[in-house]
Protein backbone atom coordinates (compact mmCIF):
# COMPACT_ATOMS: atom_id res chain seq x y z
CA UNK A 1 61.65 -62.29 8.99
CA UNK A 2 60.76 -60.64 5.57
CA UNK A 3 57.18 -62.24 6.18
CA UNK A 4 56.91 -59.95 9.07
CA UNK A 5 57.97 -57.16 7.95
CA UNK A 6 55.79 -57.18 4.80
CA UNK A 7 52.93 -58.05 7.01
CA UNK A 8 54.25 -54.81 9.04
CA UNK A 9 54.01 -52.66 5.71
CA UNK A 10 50.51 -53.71 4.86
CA UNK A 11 49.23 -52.92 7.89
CA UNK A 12 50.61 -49.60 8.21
CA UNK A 13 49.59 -48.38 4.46
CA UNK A 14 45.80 -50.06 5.41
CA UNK A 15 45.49 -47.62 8.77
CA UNK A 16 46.83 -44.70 6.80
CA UNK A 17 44.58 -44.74 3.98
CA UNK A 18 41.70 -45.57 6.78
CA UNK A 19 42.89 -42.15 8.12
CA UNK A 20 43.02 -40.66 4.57
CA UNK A 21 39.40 -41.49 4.23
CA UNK A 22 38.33 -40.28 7.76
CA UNK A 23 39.98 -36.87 6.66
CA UNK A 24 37.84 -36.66 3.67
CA UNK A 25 34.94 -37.36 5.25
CA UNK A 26 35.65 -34.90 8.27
CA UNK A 27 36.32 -31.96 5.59
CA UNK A 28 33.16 -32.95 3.26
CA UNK A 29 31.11 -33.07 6.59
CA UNK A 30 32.55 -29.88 7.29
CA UNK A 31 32.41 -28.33 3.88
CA UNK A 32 28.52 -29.78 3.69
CA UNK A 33 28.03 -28.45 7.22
CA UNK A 34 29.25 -24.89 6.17
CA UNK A 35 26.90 -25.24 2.92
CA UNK A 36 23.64 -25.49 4.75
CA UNK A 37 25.21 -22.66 7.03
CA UNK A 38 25.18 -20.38 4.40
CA UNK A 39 21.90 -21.61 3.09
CA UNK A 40 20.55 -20.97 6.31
CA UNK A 41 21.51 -17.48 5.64
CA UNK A 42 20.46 -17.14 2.92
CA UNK A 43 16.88 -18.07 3.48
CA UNK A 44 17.17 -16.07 6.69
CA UNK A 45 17.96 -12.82 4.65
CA UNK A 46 15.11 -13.68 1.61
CA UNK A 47 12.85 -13.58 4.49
CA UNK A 48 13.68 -10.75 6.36
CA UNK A 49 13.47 -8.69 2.55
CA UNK A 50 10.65 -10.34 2.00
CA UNK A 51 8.60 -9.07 5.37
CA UNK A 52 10.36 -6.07 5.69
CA UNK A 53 8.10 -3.61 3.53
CA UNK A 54 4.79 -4.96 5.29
CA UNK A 55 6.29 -4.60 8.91
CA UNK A 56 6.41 -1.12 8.04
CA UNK A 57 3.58 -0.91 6.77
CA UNK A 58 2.14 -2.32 9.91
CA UNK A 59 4.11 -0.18 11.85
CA UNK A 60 2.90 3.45 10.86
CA UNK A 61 -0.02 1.96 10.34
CA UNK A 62 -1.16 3.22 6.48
CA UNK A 63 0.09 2.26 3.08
CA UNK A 64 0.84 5.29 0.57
CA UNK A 65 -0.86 4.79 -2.28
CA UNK A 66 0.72 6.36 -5.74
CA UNK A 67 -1.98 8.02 -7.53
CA UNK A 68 -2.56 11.02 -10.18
CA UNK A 69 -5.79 12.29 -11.10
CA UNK A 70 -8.18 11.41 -13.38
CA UNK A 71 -11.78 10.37 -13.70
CA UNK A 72 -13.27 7.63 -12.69
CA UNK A 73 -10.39 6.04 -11.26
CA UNK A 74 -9.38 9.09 -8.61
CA UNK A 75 -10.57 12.22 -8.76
CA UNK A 76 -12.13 15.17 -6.83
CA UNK A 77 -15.77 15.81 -6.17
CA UNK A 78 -18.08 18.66 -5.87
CA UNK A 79 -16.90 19.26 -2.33
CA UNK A 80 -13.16 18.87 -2.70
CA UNK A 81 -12.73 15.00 -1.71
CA UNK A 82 -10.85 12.33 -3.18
CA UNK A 83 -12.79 9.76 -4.52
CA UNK A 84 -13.34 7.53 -7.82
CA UNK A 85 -13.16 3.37 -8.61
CA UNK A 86 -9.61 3.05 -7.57
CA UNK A 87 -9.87 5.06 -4.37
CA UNK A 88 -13.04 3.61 -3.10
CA UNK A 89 -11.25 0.31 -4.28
CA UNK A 90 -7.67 1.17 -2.31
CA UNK A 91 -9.70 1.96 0.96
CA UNK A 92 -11.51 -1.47 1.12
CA UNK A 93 -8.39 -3.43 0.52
CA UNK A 94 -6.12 -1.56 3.22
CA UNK A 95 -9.63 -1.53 5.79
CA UNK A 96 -9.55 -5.68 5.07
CA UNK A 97 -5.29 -5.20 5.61
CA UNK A 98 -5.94 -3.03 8.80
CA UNK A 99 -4.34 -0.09 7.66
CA UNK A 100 -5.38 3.22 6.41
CA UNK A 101 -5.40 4.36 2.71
CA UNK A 102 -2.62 7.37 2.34
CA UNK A 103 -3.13 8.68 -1.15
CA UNK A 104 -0.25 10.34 -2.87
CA UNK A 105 -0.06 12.35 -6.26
CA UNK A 106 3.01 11.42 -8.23
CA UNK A 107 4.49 12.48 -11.38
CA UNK A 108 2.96 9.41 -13.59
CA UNK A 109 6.60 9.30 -15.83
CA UNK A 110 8.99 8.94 -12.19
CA UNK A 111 6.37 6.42 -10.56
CA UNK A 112 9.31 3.85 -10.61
CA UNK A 113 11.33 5.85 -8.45
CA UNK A 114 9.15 6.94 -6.10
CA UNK A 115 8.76 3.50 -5.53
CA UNK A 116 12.32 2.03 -4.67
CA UNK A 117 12.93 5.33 -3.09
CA UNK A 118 10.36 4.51 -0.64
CA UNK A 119 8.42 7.76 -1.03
CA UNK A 120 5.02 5.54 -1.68
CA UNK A 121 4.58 2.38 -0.77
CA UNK A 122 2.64 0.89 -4.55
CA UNK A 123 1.32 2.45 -7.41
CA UNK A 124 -2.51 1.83 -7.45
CA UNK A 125 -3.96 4.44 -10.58
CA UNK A 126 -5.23 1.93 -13.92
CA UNK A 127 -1.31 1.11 -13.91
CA UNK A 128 -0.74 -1.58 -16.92
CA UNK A 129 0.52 -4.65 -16.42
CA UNK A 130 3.65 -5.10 -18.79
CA UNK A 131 6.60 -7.45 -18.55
CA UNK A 132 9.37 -4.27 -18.46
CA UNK A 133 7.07 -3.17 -15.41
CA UNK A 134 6.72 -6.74 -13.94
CA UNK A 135 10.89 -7.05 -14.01
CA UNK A 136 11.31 -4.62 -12.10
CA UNK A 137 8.23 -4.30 -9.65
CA UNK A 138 5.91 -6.84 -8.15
CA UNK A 139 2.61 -6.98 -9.99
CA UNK A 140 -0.90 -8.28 -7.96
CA UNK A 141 -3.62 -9.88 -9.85
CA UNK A 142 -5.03 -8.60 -12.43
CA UNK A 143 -8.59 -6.88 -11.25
CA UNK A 144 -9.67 -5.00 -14.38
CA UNK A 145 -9.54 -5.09 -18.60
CA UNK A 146 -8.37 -1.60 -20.18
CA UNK A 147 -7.33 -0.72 -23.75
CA UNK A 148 -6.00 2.16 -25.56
CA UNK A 149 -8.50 4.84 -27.32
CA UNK A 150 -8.57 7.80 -29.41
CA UNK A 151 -10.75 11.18 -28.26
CA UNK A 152 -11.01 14.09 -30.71
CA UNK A 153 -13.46 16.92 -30.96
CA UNK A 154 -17.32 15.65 -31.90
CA UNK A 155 -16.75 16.60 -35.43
CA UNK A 156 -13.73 15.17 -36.11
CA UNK A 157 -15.09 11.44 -34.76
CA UNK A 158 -15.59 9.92 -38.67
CA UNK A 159 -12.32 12.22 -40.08
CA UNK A 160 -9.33 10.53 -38.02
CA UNK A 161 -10.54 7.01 -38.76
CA UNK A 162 -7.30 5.63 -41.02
CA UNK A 163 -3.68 6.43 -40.54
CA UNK A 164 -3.71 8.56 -43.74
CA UNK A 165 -6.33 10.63 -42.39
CA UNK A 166 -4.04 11.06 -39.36
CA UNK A 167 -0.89 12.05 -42.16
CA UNK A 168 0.25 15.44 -40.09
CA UNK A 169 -2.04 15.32 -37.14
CA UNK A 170 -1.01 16.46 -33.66
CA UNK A 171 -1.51 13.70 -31.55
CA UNK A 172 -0.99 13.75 -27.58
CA UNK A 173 -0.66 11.33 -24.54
CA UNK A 174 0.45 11.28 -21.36
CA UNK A 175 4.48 10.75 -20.49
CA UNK A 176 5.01 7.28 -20.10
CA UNK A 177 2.07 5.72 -20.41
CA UNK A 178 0.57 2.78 -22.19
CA UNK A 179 -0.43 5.36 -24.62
CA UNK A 180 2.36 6.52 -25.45
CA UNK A 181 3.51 3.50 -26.30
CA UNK A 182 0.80 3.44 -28.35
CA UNK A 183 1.45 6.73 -30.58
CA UNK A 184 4.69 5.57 -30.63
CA UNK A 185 5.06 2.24 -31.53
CA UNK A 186 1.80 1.59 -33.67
CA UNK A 187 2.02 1.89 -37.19
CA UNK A 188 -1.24 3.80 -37.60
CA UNK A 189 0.38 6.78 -36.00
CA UNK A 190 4.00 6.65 -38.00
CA UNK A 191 2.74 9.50 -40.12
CA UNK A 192 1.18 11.66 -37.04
CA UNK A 193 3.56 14.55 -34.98
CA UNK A 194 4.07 13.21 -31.37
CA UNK A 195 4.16 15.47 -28.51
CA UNK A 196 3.92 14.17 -24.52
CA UNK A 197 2.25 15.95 -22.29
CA UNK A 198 1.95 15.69 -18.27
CA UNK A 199 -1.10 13.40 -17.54
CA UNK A 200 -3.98 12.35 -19.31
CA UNK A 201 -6.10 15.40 -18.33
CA UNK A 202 -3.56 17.47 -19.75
CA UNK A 203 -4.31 15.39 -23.23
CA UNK A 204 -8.21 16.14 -23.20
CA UNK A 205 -7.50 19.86 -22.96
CA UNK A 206 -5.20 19.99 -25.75
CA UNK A 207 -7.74 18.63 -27.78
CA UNK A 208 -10.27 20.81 -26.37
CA UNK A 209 -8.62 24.11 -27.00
CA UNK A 210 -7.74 23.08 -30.42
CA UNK A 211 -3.75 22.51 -29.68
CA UNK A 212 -3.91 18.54 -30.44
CA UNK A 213 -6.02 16.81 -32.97
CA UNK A 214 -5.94 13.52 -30.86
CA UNK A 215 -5.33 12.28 -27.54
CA UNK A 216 -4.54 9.00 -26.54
CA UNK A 217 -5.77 7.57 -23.18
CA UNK A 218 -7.50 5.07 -21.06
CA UNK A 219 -10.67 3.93 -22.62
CA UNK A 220 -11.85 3.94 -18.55
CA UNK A 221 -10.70 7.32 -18.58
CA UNK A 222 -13.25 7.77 -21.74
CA UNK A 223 -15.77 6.41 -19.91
CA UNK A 224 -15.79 9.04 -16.67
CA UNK A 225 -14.61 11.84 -18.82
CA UNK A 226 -16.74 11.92 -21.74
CA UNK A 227 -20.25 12.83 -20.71
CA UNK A 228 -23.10 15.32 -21.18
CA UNK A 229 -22.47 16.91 -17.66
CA UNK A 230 -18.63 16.64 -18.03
CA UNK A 231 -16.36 19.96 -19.09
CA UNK A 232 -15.23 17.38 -22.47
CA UNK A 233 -18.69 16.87 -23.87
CA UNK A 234 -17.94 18.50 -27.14
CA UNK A 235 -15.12 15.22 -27.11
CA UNK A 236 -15.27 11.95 -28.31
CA UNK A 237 -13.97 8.70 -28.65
CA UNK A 238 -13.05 7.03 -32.52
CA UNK A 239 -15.58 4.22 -31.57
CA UNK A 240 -13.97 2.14 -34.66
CA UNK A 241 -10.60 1.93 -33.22
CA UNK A 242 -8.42 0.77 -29.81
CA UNK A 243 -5.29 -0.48 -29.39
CA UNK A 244 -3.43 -2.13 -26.97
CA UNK A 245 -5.79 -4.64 -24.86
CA UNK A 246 -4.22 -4.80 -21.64
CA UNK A 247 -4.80 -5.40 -18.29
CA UNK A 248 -4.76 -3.27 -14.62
CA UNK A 249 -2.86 -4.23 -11.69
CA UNK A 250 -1.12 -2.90 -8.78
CA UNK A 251 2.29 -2.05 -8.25
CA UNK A 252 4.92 -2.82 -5.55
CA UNK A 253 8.13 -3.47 -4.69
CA UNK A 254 10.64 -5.60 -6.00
CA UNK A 255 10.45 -8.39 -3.52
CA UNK A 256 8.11 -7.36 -1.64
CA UNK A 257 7.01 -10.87 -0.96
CA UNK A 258 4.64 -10.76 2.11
CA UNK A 259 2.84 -7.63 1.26
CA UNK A 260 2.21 -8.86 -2.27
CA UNK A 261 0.57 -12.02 -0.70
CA UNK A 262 -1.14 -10.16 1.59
CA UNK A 263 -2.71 -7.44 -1.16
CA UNK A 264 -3.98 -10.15 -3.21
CA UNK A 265 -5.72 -12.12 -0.38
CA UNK A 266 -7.42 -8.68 0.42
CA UNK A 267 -7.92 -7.98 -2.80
CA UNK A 268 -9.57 -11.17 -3.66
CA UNK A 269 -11.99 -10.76 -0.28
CA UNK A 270 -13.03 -7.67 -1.17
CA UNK A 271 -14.21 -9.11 -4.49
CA UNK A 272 -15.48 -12.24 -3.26
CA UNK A 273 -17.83 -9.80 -0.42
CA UNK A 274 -18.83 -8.60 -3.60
CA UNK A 275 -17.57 -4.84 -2.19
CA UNK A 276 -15.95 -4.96 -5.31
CA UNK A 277 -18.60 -5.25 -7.82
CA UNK A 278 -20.43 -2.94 -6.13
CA UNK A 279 -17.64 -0.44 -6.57
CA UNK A 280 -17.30 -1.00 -10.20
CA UNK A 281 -20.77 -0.72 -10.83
CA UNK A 282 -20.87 2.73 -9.38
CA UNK A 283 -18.29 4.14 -11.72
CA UNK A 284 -19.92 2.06 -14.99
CA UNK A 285 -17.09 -0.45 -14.79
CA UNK A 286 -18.66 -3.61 -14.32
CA UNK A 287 -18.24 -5.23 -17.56
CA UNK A 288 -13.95 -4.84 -17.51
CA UNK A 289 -13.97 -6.45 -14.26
CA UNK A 290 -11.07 -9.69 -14.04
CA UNK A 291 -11.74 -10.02 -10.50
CA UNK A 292 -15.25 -11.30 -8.81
C-alpha cells in the first residue's frame, strides 16, 4: 500500500512541474511575443520620422533652401536675380529631386533654429562641415574644399603677416561662422580685438571704410569678391596665411533619413552628368571640387 501511494506522489509532483514548465514557456512566449511587438513599433515610428520631412517636401512641391548672401556662392546680378555656385548648384539637385528650389535668407548665427523650427527645409550657403554641426543636423557629402583667409586693404597685405604684427588690430568675421572660430580660437589672433559682425559682406566693408584692420572669411568668398571689377578691389587676401581647412556640405534635419539619401543620390547625378563641374567652373571653383 505505501508502494502505491509513493508511486501516487511521484506522479503528481512529475505533472506539476510539467505544468510549471509549460507556464514558463507560455509567459516567455508571451513576454518574447510582446518584445518584437514593441520592436515592431519601434521600427514603424523610425520610419515614419525618417520619411516624414521628404513627404512634405513632395507634397508642396519645393524645398526651402537657407541661404545669405555673398559672392560666388549666392548673390544678386546686374538685373536683380539670384544666382551664384550654390544657387545654380541647389536648382539642379531639387530639378533631378522634382521639386523646385525656394531660396530663403536667414540670419547665418540662428540657422540651427530655423531649421528644427521648420521655417527652411536645409541650409545650403558654403556651410562647414563640423562634428558640433553634424550632432545635431544631418550632413550630405562633402561637394567642395574651403579654408579660412585673411583680407585687408592692398597696402596692408605684407604688414599683418605674424601675430605680433596683428598685437592691437581690429579684426572682424561674421557671427558664428567658421571664422569666427578662427579669430577666436587660433593663437595667431590672441593678441588682436575681436568684434562680430552680421555676415561676411558686412566684414569686407569694415575693412573697406577703415573700421577693421582684418576680416576673416571664406577663401571662396575671396575668390568672387576680390576682383578688378568688384566694389573690394582696393582689398586683399594675406596670400601667406589660412587657417582652418575644412570642408562644405549641406545641412538638414536631424533624422531626416530619406531626404538625406535622396539629396546625395541627386547630388552625386548632378556631378556624375558633369552639371556640376560645369557649374564650378563658371564661378572659378573647379579646383576645390570633392565631388565629380
Amino acid at each position: 500500500m505505501k508502494k502505491i501511494i509513493a508511486l501516487l506522489m511521484a506522479g503528481l509532483m512529475t505533472a506539476t512541474a510539467f505544468a510549471g514548465c509549460g507556464a514558463k514557456k507560455e509567459e516567455s512566449g508571451s513576454k518574447a511575443s510582446g518584445s518584437a511587438s514593441s520592436s515592431t513599433a519601434d521600427s514603424t515610428s523610425d520610419s515614419a520620422v525618417s520619411s516624414a520631412d521628404w513627404d512634405e517636401i513632395a507634397k508642396k512641391g519645393e524645398m526651402t533652401i537657407g541661404i545669405t548672401y555673398f559672392q560666388p556662392m549666392n548673390y544678386k546680378d546686374d538685373n536683380g536675380e539670384l544666382t551664384g555656385f550654390e544657387t545654380e548648384f541647389a536648382q539642379a539637385v531639387c530639378a533631378e529631386l522634382g521639386v523646385k528650389a525656394k531660396f530663403q535668407e536667414i540670419d547665418w548665427d540662428s540657422k540651427e533654429m530655423e531649421l528644427s523650427s521648420k521655417s527652411i527645409d536645409c541650409i545650403w550657403n558654403g556651410l562647414t562641415i563640423t562634428d558640433e554641426r553634424k550632432q545635431n543636423m544631418d550632413i550630405t557629402t562633402p561637394y567642395m574644399e574651403n579654408k579660412q583667409v585673411m583680407v585687408v586693404k592692398a597696402e596692408n597685405a605684407e604688414k599683418f603677416t605674424s601675430a605680433d604684427a596683428l598685437k592691437g588690430a581690429s579684426v572682424v568675421a561674421e557671427q558664428g561662422s567658421a571664422g569666427e572660430e578662427v579669430a577666436k580660437g587660433d593663437e595667431f589672433f590672441k593678441s588682436a580685438e575681436y568684434v562680430a559682425v552680421q555676415s561676411q559682406a558686412s566684414a569686407l566693408l569694415e575693412v573697406k571704410s577703415g573700421n577693421a584692420d582684418v576680416a576673416i572669411i571664406d577663401y571662396v568668398m575671396s575668390i568672387g569678391t576680390l576682383t578688378g571689377e568688384s566694389d573690394y578691389a582696393d582689398l586683399k587676401m594675406v596670400e601667406s596665411k589660412s587657417f582652418s581647412p575644412e570642408q562644405y556640405g549641406i545641412a538638414l534635419r536631424k533624422n531626416s533619413g530619406l531626404t538625406l539619401e535622396k539629396v546625395n543620390a541627386a547630388m552625386d547625378s548632378v556631378a556624375k552628368s558633369g552639371k556640376l563641374a560645369e557649374i564650378a567652373k563658371k564661378y572659378n571653383l573647379s579646383d576645390l571640387l570633392l565631388l565629380k
